[in-house]
PDB file of N, CA and C in Angstrom:
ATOM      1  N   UNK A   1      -3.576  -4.793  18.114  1.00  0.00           N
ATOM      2  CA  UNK A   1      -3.401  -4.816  16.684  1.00  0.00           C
ATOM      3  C   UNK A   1      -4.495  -3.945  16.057  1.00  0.00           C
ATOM      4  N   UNK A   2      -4.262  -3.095  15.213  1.00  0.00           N
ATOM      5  CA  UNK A   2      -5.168  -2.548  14.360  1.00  0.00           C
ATOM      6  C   UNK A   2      -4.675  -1.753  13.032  1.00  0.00           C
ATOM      7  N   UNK A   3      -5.737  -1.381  11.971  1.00  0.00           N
ATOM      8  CA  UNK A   3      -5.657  -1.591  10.680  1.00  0.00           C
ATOM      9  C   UNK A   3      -3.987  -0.839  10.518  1.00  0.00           C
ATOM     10  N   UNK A   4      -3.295  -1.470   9.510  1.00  0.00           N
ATOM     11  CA  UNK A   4      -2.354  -1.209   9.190  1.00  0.00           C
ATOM     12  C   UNK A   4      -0.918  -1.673   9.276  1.00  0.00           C
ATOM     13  N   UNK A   5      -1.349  -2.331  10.615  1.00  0.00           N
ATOM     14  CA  UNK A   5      -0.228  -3.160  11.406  1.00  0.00           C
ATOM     15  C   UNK A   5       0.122  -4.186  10.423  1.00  0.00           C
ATOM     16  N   UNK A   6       1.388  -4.721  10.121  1.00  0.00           N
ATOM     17  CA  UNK A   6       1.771  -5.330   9.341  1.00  0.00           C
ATOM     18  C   UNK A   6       2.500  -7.067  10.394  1.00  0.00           C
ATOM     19  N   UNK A   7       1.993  -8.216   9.647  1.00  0.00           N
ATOM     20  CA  UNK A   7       2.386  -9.251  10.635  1.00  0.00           C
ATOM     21  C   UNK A   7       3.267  -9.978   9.823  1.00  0.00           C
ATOM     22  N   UNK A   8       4.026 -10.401  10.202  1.00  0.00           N
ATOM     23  CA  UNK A   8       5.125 -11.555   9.566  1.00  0.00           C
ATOM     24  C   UNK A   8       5.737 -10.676   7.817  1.00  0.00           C
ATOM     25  N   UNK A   9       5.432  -9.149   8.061  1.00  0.00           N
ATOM     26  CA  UNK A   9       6.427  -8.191   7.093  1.00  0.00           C
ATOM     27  C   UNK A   9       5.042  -8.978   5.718  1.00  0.00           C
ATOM     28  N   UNK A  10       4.015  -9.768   6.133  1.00  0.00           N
ATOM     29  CA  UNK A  10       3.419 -10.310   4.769  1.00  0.00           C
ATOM     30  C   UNK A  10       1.669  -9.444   5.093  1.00  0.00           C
ATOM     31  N   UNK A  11       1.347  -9.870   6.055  1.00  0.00           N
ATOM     32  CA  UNK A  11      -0.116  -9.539   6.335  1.00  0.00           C
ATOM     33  C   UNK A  11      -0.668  -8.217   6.532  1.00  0.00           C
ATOM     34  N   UNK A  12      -1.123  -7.340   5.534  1.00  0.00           N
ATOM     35  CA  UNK A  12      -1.409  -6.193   5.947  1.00  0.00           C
ATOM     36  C   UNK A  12      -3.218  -5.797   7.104  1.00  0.00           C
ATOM     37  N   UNK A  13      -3.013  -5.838   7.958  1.00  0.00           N
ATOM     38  CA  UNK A  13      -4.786  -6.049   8.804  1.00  0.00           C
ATOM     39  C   UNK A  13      -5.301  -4.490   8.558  1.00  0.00           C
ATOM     40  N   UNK A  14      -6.317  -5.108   7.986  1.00  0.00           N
ATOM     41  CA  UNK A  14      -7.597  -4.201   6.810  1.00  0.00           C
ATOM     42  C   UNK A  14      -8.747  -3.754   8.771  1.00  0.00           C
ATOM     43  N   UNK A  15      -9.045  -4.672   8.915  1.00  0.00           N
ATOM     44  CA  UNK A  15      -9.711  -4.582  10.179  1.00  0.00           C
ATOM     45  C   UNK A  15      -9.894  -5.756  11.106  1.00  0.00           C
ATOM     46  N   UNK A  16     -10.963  -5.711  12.463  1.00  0.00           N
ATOM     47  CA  UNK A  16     -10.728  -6.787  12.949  1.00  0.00           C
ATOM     48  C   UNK A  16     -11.726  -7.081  12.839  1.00  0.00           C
ATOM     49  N   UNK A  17     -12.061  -8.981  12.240  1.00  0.00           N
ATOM     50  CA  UNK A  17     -13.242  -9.360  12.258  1.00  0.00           C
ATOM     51  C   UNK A  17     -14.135  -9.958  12.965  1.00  0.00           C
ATOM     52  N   UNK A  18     -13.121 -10.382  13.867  1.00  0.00           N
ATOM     53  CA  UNK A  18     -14.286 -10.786  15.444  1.00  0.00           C
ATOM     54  C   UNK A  18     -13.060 -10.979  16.814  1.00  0.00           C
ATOM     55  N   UNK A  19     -13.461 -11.457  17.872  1.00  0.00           N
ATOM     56  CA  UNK A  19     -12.729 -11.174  19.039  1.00  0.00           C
ATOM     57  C   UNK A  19     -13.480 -12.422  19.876  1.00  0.00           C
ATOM     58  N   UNK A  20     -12.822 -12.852  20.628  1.00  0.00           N
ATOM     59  CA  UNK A  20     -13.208 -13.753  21.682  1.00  0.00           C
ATOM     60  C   UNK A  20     -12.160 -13.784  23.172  1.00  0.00           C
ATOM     61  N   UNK A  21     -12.319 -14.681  23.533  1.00  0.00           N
ATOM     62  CA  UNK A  21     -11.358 -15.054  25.037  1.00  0.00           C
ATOM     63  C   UNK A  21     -10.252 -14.592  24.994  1.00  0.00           C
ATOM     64  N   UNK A  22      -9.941 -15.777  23.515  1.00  0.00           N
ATOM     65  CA  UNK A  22      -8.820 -16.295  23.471  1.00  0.00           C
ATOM     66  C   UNK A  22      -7.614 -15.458  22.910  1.00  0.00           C
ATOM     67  N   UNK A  23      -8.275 -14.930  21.449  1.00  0.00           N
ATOM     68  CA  UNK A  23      -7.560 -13.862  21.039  1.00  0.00           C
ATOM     69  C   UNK A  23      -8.847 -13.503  20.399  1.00  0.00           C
ATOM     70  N   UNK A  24      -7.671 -12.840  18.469  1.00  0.00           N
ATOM     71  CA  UNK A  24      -8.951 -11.623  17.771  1.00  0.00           C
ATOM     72  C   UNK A  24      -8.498 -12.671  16.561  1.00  0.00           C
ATOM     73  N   UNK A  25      -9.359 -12.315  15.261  1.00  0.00           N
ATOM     74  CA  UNK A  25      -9.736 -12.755  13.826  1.00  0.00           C
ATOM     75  C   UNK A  25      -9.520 -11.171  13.134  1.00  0.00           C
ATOM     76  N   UNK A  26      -9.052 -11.211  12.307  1.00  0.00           N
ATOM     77  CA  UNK A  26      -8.625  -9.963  11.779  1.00  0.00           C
ATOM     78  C   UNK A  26      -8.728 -10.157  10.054  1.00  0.00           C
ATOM     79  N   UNK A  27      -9.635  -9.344   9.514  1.00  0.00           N
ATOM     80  CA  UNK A  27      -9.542  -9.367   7.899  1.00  0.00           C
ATOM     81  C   UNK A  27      -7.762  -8.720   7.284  1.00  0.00           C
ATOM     82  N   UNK A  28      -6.946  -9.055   6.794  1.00  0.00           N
ATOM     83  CA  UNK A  28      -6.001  -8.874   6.517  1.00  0.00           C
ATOM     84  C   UNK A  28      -6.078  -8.870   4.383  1.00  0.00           C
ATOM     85  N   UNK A  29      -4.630  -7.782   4.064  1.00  0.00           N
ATOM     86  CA  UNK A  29      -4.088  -8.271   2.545  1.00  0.00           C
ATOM     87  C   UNK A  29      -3.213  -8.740   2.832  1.00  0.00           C
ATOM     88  N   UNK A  30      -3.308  -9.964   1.949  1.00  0.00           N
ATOM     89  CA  UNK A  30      -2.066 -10.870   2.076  1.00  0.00           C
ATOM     90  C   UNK A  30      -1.130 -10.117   0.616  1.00  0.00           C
ATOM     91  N   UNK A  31      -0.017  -9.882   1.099  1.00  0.00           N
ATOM     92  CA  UNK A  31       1.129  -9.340   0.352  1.00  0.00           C
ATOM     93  C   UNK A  31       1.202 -10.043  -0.560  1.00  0.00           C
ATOM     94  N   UNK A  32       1.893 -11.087  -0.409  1.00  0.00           N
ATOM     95  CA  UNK A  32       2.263 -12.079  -1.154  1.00  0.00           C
ATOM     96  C   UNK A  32       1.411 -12.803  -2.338  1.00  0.00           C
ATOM     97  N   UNK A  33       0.141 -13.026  -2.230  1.00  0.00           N
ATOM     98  CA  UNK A  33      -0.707 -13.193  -2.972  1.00  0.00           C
ATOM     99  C   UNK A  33      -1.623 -12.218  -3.482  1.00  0.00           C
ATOM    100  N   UNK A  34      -1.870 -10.819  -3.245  1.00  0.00           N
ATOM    101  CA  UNK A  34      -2.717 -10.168  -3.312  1.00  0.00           C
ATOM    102  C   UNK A  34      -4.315 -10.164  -3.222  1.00  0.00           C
ATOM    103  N   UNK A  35      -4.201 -11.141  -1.942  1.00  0.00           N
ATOM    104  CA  UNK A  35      -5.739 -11.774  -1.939  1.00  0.00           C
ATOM    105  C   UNK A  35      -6.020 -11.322  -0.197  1.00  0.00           C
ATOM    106  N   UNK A  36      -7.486 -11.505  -0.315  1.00  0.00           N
ATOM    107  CA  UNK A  36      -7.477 -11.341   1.110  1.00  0.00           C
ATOM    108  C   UNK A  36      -7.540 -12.122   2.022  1.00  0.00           C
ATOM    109  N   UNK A  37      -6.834 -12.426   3.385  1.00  0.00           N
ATOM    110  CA  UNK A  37      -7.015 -13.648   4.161  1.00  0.00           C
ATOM    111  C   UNK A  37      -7.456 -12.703   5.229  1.00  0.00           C
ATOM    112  N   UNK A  38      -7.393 -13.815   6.418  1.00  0.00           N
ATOM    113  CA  UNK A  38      -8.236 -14.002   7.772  1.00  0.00           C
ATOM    114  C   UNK A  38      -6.743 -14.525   8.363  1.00  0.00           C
ATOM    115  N   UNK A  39      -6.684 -13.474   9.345  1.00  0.00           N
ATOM    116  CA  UNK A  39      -5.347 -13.804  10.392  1.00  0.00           C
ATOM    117  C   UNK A  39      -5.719 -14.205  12.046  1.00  0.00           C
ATOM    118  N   UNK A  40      -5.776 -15.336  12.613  1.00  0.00           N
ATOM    119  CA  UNK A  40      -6.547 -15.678  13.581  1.00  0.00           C
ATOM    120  C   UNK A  40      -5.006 -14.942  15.164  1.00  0.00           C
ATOM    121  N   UNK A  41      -5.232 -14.459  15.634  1.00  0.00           N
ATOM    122  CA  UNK A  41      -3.912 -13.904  16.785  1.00  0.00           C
ATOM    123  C   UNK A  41      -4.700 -14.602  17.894  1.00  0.00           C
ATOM    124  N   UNK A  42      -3.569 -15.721  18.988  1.00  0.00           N
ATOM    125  CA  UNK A  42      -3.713 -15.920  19.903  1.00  0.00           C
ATOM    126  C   UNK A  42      -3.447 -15.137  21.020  1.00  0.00           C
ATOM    127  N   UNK A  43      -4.266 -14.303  22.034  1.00  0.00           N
ATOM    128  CA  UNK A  43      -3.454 -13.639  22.678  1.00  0.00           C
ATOM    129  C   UNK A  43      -3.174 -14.293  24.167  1.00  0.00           C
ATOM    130  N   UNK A  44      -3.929 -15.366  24.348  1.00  0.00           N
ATOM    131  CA  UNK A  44      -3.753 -16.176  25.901  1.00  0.00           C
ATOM    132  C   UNK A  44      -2.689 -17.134  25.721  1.00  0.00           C
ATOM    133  N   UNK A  45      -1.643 -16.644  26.718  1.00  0.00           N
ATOM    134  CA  UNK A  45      -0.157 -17.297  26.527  1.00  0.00           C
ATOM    135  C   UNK A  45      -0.093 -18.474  27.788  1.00  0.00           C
ATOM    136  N   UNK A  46      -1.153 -19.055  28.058  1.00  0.00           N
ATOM    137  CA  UNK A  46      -0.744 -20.421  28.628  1.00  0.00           C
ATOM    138  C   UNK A  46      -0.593 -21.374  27.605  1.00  0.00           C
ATOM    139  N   UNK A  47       0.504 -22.315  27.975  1.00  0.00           N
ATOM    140  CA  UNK A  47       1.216 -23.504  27.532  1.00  0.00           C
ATOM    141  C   UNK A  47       0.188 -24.552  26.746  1.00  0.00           C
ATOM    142  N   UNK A  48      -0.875 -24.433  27.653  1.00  0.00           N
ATOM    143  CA  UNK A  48      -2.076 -25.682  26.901  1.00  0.00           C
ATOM    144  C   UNK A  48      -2.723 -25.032  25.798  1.00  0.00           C
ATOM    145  N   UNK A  49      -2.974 -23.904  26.028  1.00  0.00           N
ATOM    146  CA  UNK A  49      -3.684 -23.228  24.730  1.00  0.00           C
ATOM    147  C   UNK A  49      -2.729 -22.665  23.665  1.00  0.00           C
ATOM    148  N   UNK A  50      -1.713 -22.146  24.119  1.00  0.00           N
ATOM    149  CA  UNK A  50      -0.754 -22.384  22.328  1.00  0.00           C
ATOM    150  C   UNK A  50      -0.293 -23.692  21.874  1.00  0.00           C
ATOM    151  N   UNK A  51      -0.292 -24.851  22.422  1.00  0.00           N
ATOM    152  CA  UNK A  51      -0.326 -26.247  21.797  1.00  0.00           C
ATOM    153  C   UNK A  51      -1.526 -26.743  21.297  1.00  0.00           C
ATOM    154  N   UNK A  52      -2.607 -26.195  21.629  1.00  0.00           N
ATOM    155  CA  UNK A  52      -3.748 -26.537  21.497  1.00  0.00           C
ATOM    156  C   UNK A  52      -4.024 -25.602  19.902  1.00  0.00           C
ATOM    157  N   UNK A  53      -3.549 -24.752  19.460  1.00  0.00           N
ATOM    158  CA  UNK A  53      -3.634 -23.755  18.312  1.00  0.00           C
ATOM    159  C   UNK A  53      -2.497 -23.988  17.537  1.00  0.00           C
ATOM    160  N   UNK A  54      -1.440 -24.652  18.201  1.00  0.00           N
ATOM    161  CA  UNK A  54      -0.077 -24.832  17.084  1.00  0.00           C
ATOM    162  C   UNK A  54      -0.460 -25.874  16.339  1.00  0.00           C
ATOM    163  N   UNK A  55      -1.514 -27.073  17.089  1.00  0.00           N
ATOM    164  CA  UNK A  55      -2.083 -28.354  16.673  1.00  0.00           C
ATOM    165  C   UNK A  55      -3.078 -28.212  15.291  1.00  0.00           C
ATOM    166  N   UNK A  56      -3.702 -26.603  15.677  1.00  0.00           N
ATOM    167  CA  UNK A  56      -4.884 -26.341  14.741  1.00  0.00           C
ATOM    168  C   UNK A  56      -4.603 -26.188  13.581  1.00  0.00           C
ATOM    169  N   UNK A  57      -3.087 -24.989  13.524  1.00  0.00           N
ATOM    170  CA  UNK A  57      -2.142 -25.262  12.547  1.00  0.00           C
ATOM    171  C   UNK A  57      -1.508 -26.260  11.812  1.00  0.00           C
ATOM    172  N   UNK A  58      -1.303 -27.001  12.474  1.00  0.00           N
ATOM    173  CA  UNK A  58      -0.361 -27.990  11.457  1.00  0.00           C
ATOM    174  C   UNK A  58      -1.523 -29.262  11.071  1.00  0.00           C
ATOM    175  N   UNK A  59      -2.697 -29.636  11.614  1.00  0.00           N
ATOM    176  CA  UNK A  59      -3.702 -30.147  11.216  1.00  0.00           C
ATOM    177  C   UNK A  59      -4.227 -29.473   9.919  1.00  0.00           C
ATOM    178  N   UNK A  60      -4.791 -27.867  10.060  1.00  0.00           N
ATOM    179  CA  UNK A  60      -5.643 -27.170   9.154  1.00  0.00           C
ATOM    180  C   UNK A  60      -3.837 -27.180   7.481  1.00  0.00           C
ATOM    181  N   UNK A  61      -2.898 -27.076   8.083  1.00  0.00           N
ATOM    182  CA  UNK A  61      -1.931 -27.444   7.120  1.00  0.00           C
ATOM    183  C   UNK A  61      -2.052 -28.699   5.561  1.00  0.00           C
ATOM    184  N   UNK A  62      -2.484 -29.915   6.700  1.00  0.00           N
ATOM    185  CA  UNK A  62      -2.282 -30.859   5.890  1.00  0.00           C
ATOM    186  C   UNK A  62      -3.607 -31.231   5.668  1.00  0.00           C
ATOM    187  N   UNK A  63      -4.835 -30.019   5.791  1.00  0.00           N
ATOM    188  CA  UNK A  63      -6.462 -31.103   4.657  1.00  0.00           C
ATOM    189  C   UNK A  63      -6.297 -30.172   3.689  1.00  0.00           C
ATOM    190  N   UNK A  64      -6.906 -30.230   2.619  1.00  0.00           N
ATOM    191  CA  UNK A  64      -7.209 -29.803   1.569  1.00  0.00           C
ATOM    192  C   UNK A  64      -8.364 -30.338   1.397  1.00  0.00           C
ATOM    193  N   UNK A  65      -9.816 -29.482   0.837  1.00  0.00           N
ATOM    194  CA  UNK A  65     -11.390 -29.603   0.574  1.00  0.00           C
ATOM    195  C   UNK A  65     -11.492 -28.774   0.614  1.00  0.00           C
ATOM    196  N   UNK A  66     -12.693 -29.140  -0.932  1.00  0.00           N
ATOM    197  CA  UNK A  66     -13.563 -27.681  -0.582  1.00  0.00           C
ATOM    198  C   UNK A  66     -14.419 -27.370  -0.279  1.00  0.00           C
ATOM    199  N   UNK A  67     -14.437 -28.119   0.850  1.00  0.00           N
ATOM    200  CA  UNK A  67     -15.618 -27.806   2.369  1.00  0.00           C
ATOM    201  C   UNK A  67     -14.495 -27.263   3.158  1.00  0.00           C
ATOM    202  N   UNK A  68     -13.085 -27.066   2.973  1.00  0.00           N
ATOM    203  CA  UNK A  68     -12.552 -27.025   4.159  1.00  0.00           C
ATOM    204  C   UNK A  68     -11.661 -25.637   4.158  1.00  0.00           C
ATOM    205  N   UNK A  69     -11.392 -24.369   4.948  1.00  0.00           N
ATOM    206  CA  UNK A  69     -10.766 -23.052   4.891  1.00  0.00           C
ATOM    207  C   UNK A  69      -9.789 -23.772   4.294  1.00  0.00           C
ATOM    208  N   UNK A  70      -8.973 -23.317   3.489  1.00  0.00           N
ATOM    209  CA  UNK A  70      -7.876 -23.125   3.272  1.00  0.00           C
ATOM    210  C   UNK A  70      -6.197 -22.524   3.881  1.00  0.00           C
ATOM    211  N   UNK A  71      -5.466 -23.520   4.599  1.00  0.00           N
ATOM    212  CA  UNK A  71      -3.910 -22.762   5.317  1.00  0.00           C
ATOM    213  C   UNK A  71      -3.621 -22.064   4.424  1.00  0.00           C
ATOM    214  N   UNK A  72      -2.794 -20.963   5.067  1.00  0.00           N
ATOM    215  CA  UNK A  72      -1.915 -20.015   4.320  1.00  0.00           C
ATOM    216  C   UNK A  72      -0.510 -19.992   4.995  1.00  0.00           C
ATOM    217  N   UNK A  73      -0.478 -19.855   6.061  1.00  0.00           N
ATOM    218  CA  UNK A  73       0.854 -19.940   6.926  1.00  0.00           C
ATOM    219  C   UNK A  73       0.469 -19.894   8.323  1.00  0.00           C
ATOM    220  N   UNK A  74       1.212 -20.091   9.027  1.00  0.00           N
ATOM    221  CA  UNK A  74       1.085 -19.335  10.697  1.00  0.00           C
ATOM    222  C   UNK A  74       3.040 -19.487  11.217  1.00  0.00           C
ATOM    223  N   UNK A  75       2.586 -18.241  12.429  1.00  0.00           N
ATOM    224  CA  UNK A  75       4.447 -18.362  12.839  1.00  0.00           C
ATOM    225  C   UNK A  75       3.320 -17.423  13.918  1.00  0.00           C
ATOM    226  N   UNK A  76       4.743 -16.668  14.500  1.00  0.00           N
ATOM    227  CA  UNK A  76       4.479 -15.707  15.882  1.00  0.00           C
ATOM    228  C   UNK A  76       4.566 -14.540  15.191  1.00  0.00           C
ATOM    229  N   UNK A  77       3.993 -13.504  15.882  1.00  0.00           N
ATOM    230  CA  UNK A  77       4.009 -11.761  15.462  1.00  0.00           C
ATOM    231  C   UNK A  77       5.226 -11.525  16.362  1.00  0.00           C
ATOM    232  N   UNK A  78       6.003 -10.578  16.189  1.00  0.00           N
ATOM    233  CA  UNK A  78       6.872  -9.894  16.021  1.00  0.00           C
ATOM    234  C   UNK A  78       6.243  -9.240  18.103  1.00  0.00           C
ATOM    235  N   UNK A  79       5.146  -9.485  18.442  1.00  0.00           N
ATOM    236  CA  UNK A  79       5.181  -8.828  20.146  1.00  0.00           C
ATOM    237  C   UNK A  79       4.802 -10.706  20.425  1.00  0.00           C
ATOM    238  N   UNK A  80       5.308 -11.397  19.176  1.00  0.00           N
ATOM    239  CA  UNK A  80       5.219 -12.996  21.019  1.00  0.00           C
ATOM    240  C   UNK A  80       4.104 -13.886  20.406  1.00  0.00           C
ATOM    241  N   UNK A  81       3.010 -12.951  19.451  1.00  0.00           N
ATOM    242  CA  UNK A  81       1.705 -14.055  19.807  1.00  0.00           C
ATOM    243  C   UNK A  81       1.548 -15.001  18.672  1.00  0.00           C
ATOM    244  N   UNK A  82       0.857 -16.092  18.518  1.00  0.00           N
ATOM    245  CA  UNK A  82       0.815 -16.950  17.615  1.00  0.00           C
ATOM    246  C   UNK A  82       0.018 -16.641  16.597  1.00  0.00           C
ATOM    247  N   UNK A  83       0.352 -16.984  15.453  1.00  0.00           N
ATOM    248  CA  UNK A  83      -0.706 -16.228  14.347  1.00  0.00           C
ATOM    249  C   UNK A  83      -1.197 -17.601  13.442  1.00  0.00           C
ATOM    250  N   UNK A  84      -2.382 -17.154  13.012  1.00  0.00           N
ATOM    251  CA  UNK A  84      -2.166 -18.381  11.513  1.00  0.00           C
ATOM    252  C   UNK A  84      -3.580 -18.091  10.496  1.00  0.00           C
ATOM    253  N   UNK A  85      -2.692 -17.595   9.488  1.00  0.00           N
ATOM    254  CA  UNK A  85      -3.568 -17.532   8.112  1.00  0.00           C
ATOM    255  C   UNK A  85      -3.865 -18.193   7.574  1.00  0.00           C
ATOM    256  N   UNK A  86      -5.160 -17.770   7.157  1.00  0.00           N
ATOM    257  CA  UNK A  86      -6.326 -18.459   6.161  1.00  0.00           C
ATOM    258  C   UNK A  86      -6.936 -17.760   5.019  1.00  0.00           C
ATOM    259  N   UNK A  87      -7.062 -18.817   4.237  1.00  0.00           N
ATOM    260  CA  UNK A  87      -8.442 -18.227   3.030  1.00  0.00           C
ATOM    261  C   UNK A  87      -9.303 -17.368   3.541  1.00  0.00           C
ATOM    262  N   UNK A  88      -9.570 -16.106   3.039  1.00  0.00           N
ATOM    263  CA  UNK A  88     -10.711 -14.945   3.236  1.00  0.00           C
ATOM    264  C   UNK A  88     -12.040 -15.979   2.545  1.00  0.00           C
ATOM    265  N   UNK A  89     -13.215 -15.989   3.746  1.00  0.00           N
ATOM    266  CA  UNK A  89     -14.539 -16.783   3.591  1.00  0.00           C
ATOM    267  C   UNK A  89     -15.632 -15.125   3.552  1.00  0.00           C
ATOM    268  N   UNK A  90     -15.776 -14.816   2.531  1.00  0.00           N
ATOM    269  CA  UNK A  90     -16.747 -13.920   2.182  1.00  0.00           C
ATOM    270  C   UNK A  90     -18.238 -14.500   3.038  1.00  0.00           C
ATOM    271  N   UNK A  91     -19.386 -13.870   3.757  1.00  0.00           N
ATOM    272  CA  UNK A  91     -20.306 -14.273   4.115  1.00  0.00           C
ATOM    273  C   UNK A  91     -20.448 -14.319   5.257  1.00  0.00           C
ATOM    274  N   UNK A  92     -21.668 -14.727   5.826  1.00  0.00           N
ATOM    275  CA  UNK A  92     -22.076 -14.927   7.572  1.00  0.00           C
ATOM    276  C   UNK A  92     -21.499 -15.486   8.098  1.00  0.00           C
ATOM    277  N   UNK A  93     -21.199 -14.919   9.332  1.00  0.00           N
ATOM    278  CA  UNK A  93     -20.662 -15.571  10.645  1.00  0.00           C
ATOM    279  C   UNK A  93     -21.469 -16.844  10.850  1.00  0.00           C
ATOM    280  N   UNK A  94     -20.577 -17.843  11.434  1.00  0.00           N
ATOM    281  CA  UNK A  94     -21.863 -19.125  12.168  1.00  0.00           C
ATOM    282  C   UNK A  94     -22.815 -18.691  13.216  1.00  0.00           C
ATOM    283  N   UNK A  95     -22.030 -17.420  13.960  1.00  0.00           N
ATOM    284  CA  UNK A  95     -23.274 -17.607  15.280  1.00  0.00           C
ATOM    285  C   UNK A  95     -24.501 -16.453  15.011  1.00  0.00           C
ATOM    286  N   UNK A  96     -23.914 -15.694  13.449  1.00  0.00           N
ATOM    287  CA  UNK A  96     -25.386 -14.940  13.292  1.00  0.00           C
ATOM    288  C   UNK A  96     -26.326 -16.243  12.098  1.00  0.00           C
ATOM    289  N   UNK A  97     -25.351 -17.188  11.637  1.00  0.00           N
ATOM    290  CA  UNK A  97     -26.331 -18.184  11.042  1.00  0.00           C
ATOM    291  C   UNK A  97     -27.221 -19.180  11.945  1.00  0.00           C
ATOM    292  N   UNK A  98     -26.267 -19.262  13.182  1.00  0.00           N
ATOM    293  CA  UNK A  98     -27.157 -20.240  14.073  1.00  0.00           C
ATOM    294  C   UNK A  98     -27.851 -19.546  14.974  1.00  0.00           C
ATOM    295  N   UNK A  99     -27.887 -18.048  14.835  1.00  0.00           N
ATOM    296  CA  UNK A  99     -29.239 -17.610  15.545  1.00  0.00           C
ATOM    297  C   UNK A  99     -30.485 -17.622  14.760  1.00  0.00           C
ATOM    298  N   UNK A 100     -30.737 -17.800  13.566  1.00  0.00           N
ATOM    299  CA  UNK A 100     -31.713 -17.837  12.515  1.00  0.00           C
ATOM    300  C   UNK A 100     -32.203 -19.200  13.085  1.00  0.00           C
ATOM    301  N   UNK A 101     -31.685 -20.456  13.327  1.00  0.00           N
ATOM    302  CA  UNK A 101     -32.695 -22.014  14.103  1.00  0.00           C
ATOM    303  C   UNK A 101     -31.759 -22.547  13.182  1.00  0.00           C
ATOM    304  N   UNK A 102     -32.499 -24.103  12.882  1.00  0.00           N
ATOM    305  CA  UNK A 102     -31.886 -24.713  12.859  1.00  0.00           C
ATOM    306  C   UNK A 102     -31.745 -24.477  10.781  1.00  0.00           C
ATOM    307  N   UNK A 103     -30.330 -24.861   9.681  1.00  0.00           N
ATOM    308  CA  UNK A 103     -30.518 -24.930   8.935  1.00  0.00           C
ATOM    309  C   UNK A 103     -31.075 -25.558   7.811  1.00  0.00           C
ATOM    310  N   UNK A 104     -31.526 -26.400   8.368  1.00  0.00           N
ATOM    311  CA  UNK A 104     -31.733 -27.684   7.656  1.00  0.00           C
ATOM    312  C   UNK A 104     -33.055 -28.725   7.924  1.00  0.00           C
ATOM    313  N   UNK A 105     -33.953 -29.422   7.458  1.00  0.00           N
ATOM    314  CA  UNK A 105     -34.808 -29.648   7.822  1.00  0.00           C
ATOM    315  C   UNK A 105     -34.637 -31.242   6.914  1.00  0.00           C
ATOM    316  N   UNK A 106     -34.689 -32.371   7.811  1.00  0.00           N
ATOM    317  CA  UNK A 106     -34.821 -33.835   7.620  1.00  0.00           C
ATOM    318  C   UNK A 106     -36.104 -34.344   6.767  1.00  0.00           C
ATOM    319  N   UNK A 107     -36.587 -34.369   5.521  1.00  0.00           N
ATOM    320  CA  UNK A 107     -38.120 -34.989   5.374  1.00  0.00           C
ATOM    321  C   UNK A 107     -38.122 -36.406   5.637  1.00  0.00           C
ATOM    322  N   UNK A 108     -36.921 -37.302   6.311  1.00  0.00           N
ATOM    323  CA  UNK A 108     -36.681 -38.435   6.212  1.00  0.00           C
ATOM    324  C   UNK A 108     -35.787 -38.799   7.094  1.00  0.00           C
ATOM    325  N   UNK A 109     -36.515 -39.850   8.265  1.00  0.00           N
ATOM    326  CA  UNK A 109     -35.097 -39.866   9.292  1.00  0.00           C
ATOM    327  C   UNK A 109     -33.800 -40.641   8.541  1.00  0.00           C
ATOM    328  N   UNK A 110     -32.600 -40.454   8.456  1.00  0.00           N
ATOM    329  CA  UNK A 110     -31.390 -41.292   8.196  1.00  0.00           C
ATOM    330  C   UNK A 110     -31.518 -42.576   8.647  1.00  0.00           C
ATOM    331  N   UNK A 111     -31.284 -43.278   7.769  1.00  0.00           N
ATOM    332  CA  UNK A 111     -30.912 -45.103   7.782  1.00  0.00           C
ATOM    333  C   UNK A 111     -29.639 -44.886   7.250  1.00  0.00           C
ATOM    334  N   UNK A 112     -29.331 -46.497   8.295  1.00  0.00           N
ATOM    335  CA  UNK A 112     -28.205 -46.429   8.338  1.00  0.00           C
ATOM    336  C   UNK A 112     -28.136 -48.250   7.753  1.00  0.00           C
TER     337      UNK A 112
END
């Protein structure tokens, strides 16, 4: 996948924003809204790991917070792989925030 490629005839991918194992994270325009989302592509096609991401979907579907990304849709791309959009999160990655230590500092242990 790269910039231009169009997913579900809605997602236009601007670039890709990170990559792992499993699949890629891709900054996308969302057509439909004219906003920008985050298109997550599974590209490892064993059975446990697209149930394991169809789950992520239909979970990340039904929270609403605003601590929490925002669903936009997910289905399959047009070559097979599983997709699923999200709210565009402007800002640092977690693993360049959790190389900085720890964020947060306790002046008080928690009672419970």
């Amino acid at each position: 996948m790269q910039a231009g490629d169009v997913i579900d005839d809605r997602f236009v991918i601007e670039r890709v924003a990170g990559s792992g194992g499993m699949g890629s994270v891709f900054r996308a325009h969302d057509r439909l809204s004219s906003e920008p989302v985050v298109v997550k592509v599974l590209h490892d096609q064993e059975p446990r790991d697209i149930a394991r991401f169809d789950m992520e979907a239909h979970v990340l579907a039904r929270l609403d917070h605003p601590g929490i990304v925002r669903y936009v849709t997910h289905g399959v791309t047009s070559t097979g792989e599983p997709f699923l959009a999200m709210e565009w999160l402007a800002g640092e990655d977690l693993g360049a925030r959790l190389s900085r230590g720890r964020p947060w500092r306790w002046s008080q242990p928690l009672r419970r």
